[in-house]
N, C-alpha and C. Protein backbone atom coordinates (compact mmCIF):
# COMPACT_ATOMS: atom_id res chain seq x y z
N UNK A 1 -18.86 -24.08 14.47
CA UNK A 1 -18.36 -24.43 13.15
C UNK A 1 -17.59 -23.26 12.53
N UNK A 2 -18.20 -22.15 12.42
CA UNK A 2 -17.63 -20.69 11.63
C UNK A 2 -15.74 -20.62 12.74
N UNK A 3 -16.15 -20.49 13.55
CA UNK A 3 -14.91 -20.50 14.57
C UNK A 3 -14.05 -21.26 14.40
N UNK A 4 -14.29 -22.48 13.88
CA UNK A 4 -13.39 -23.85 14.12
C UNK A 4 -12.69 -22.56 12.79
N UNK A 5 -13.36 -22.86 11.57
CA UNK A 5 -12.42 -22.49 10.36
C UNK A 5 -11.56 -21.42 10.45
N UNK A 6 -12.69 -20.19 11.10
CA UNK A 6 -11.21 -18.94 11.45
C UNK A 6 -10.06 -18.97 11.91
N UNK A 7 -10.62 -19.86 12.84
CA UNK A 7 -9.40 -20.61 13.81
C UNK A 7 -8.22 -21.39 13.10
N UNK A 8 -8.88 -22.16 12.74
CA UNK A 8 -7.28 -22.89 11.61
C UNK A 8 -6.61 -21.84 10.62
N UNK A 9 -7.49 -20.24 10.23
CA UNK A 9 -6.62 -19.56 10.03
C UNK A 9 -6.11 -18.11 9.89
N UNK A 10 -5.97 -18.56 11.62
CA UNK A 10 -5.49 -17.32 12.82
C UNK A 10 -6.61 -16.10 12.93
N UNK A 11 -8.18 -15.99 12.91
CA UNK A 11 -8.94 -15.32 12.05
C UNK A 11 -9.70 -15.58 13.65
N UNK A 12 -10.71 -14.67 14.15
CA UNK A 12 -11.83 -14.66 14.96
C UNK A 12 -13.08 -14.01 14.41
N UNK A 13 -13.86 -14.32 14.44
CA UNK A 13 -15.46 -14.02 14.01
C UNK A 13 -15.51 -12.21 14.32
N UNK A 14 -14.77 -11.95 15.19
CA UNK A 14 -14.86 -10.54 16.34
C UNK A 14 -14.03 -9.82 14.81
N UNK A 15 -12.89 -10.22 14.40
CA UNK A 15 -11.88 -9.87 13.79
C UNK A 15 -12.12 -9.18 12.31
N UNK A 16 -13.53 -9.89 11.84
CA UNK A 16 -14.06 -9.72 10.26
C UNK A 16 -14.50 -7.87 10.74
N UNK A 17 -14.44 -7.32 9.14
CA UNK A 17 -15.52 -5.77 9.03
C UNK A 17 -16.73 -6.41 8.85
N UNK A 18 -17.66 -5.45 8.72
CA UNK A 18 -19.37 -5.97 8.57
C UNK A 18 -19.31 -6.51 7.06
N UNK A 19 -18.51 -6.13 6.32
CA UNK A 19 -19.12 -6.64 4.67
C UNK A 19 -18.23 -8.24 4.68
N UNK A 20 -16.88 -7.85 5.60
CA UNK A 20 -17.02 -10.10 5.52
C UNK A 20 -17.78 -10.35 6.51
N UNK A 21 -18.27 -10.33 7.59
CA UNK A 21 -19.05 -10.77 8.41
C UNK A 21 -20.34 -11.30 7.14
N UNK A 22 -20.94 -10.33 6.55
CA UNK A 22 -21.81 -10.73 5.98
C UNK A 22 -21.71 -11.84 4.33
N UNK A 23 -20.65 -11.44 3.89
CA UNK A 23 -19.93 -12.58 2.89
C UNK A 23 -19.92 -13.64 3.32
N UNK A 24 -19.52 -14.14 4.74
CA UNK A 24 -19.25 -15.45 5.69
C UNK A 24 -20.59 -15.76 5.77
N UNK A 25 -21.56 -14.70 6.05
CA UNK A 25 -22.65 -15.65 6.52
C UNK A 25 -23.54 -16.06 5.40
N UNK A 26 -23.36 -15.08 3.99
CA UNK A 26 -24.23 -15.32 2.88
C UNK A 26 -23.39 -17.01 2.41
N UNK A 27 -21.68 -17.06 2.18
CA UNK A 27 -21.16 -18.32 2.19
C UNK A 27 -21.36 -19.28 2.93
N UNK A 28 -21.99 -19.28 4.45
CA UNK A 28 -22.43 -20.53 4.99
C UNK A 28 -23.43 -20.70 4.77
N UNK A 29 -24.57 -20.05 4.08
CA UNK A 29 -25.64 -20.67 3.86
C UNK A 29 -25.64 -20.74 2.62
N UNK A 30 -25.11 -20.56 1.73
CA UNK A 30 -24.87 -20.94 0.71
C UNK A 30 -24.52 -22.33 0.67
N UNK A 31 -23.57 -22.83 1.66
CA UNK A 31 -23.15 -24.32 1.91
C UNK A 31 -23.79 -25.25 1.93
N UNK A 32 -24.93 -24.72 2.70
CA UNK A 32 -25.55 -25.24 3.35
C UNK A 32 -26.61 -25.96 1.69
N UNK A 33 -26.57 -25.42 0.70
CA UNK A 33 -27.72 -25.53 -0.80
C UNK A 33 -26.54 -25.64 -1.84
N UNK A 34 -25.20 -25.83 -1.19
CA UNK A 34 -24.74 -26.06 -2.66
C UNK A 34 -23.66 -26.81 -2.08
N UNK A 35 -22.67 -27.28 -3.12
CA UNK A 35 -21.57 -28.07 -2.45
C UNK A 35 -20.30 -26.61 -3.20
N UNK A 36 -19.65 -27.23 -2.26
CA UNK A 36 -18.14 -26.05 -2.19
C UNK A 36 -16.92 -26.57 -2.95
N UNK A 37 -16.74 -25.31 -3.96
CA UNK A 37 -15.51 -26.06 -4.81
C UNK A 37 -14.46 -25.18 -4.42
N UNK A 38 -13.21 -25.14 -4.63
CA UNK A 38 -11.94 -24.70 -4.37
C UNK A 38 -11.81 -23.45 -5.60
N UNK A 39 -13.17 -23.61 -6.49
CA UNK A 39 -13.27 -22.17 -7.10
C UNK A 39 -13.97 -21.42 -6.46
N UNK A 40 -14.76 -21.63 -6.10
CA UNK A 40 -15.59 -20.34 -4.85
C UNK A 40 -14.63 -20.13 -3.83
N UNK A 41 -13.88 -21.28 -3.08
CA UNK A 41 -13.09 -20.53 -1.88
C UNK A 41 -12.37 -19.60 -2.35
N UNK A 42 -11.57 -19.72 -3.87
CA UNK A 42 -10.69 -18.91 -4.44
C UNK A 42 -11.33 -17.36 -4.47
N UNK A 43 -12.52 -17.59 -5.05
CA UNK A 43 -13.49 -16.15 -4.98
C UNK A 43 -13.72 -15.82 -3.70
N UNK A 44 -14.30 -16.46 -2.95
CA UNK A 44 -14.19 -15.71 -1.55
C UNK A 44 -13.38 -14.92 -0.78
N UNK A 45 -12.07 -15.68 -1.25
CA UNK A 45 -10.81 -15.41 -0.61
C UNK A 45 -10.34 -14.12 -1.58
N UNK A 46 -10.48 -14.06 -2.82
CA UNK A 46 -10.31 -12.54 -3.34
C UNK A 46 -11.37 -11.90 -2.75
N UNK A 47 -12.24 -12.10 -2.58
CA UNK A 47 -13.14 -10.50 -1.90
C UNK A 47 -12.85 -10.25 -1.31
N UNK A 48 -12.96 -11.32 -0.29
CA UNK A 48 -12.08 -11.12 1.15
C UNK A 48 -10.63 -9.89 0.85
N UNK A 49 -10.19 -10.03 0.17
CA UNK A 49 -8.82 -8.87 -0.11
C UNK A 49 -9.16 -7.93 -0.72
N UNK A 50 -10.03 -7.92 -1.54
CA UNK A 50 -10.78 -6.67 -2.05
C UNK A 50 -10.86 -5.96 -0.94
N UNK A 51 -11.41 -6.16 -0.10
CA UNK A 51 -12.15 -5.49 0.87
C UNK A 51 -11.12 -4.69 2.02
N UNK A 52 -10.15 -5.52 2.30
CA UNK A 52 -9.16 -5.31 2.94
C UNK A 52 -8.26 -4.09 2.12
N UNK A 53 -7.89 -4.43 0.37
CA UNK A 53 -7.59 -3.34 -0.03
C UNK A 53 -8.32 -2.24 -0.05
N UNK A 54 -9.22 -1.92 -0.02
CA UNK A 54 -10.06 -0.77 0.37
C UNK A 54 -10.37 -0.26 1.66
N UNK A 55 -9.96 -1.22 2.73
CA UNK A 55 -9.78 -0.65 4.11
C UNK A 55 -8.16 0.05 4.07
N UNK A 56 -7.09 -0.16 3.55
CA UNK A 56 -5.91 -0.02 3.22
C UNK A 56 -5.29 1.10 2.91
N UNK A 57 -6.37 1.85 1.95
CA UNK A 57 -6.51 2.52 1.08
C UNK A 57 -7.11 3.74 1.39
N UNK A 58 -7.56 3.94 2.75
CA UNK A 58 -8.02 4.95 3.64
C UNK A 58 -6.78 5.77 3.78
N UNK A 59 -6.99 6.98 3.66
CA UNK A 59 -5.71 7.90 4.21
C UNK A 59 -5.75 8.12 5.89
N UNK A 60 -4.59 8.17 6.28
CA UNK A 60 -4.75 8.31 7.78
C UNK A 60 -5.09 7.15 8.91
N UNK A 61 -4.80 6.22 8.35
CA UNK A 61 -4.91 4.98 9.15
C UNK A 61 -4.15 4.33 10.07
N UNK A 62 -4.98 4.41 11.47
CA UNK A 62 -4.08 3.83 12.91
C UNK A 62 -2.72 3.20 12.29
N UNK A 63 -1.57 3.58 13.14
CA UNK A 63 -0.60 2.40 12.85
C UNK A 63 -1.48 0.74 13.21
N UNK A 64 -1.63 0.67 14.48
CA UNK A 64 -2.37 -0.55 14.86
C UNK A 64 -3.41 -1.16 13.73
N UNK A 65 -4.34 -0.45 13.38
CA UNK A 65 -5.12 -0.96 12.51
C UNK A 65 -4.68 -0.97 10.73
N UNK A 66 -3.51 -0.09 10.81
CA UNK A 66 -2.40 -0.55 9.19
C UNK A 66 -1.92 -1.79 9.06
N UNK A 67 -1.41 -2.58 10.47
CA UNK A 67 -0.56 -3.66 10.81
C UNK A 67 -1.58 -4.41 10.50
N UNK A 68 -2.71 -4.24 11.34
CA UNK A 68 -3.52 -5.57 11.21
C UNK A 68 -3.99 -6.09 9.92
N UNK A 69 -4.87 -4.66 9.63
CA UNK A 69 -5.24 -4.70 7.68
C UNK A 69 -3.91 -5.98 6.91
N UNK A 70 -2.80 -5.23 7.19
CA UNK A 70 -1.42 -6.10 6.45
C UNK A 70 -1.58 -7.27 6.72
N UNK A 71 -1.54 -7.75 8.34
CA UNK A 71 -1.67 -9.38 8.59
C UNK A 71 -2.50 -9.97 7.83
N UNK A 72 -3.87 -9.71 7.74
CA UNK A 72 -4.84 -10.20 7.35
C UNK A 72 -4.60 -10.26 5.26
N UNK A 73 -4.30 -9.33 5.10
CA UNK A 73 -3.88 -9.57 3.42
C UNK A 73 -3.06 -10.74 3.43
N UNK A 74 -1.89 -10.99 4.10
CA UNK A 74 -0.73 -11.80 4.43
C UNK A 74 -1.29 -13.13 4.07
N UNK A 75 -2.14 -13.06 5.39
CA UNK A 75 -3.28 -14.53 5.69
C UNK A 75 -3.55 -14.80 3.95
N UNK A 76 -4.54 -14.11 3.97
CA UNK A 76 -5.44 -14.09 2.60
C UNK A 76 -4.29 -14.73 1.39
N UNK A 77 -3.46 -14.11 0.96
CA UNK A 77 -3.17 -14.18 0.14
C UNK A 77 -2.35 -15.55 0.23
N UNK A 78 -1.75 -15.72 1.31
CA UNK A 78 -1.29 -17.21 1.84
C UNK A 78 -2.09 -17.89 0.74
N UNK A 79 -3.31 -17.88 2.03
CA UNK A 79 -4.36 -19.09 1.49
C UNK A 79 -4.64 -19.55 0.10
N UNK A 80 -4.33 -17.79 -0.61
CA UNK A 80 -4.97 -17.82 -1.93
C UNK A 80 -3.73 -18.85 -2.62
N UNK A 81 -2.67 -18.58 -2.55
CA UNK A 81 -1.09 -19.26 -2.66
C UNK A 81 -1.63 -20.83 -2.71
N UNK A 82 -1.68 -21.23 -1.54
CA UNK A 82 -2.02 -22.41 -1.08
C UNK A 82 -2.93 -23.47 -2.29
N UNK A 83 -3.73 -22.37 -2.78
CA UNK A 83 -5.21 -22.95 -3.50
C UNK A 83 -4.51 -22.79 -4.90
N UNK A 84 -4.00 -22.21 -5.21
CA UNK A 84 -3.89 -22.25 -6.23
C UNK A 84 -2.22 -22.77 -7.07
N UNK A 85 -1.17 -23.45 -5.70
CA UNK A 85 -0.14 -23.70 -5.96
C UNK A 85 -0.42 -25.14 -7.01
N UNK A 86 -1.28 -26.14 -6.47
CA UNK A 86 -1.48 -26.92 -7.70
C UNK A 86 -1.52 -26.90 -9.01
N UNK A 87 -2.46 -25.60 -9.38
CA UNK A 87 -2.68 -25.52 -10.50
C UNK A 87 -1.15 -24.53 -11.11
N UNK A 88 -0.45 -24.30 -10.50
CA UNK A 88 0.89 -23.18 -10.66
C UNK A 88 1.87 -24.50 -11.11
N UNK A 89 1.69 -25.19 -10.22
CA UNK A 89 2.97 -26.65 -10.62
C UNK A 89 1.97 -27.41 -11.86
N UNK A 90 1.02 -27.50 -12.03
CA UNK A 90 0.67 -28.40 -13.61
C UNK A 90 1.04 -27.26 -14.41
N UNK A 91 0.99 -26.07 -14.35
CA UNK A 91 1.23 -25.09 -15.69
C UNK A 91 2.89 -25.11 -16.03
N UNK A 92 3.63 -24.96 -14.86
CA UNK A 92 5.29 -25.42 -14.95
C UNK A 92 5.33 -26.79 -15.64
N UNK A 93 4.81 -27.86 -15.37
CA UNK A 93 4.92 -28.96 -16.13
C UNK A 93 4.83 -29.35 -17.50
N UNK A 94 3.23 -28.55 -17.69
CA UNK A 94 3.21 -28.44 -19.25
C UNK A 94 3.97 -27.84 -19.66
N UNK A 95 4.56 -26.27 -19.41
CA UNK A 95 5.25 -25.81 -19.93
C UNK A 95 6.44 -26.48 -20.25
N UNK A 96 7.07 -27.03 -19.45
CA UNK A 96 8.02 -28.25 -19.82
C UNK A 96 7.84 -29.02 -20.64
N UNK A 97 6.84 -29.73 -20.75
CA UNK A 97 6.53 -31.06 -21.47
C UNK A 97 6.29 -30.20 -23.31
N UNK A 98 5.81 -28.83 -22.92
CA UNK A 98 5.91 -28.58 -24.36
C UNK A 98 7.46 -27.78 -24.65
N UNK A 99 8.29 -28.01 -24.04
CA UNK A 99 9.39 -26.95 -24.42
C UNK A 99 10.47 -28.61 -25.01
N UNK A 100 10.04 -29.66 -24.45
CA UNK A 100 10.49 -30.97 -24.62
C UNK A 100 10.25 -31.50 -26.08
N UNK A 101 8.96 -31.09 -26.59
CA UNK A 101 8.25 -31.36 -27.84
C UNK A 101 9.11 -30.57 -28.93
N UNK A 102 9.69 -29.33 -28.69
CA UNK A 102 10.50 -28.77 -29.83
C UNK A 102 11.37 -28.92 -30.16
């Protein structure tokens, strides 16, 4: 199950540091006692970059492991894009609908 999801995005279990390894696993059992809203993935998905910015943020860091850190923000922030483009197009709308009203 954990695999299927990394997998849809570009992500391996091998691939996480120990503090998402352990975020992932406190979030699947969390699943497991609560139901999942698209506001927790949103939170997840910022820690998830928290974390990454603070791997980032190391002085002296492999080229190899600079690149990857980057991919993985990339990912992240995608996703975060993704989740939150809905709510980005109703705020353009209203904003319209009230610029229409004046």
């Amino acid at each position: 199950m954990i695999d299927g999801i990394l997998k849809k995005f570009g992500l391996k279990y091998e691939d996480l540091n120990e503090a998402e390894k352990e975020t992932l696993r406190s979030w699947l059992e969390n699943l497991s006692k609560q139901e999942i809203t698209v506001e927790k993935i949103k939170e997840y998905i910022r820690n998830m970059l928290s974390g990454v910015e603070k791997e980032l943020a190391q002085d002296n860091l492999p080229k190899t492991k600079d690149i990857f850190l980057k991919a993985r923000m990339r990912n992240y922030l995608l996703l975060l894009d993704f989740l939150t483009s809905p709510e980005k197009a109703k705020k353009v709308v209203e904003e319209q609908l009230k610029n229409i009203k004046k």
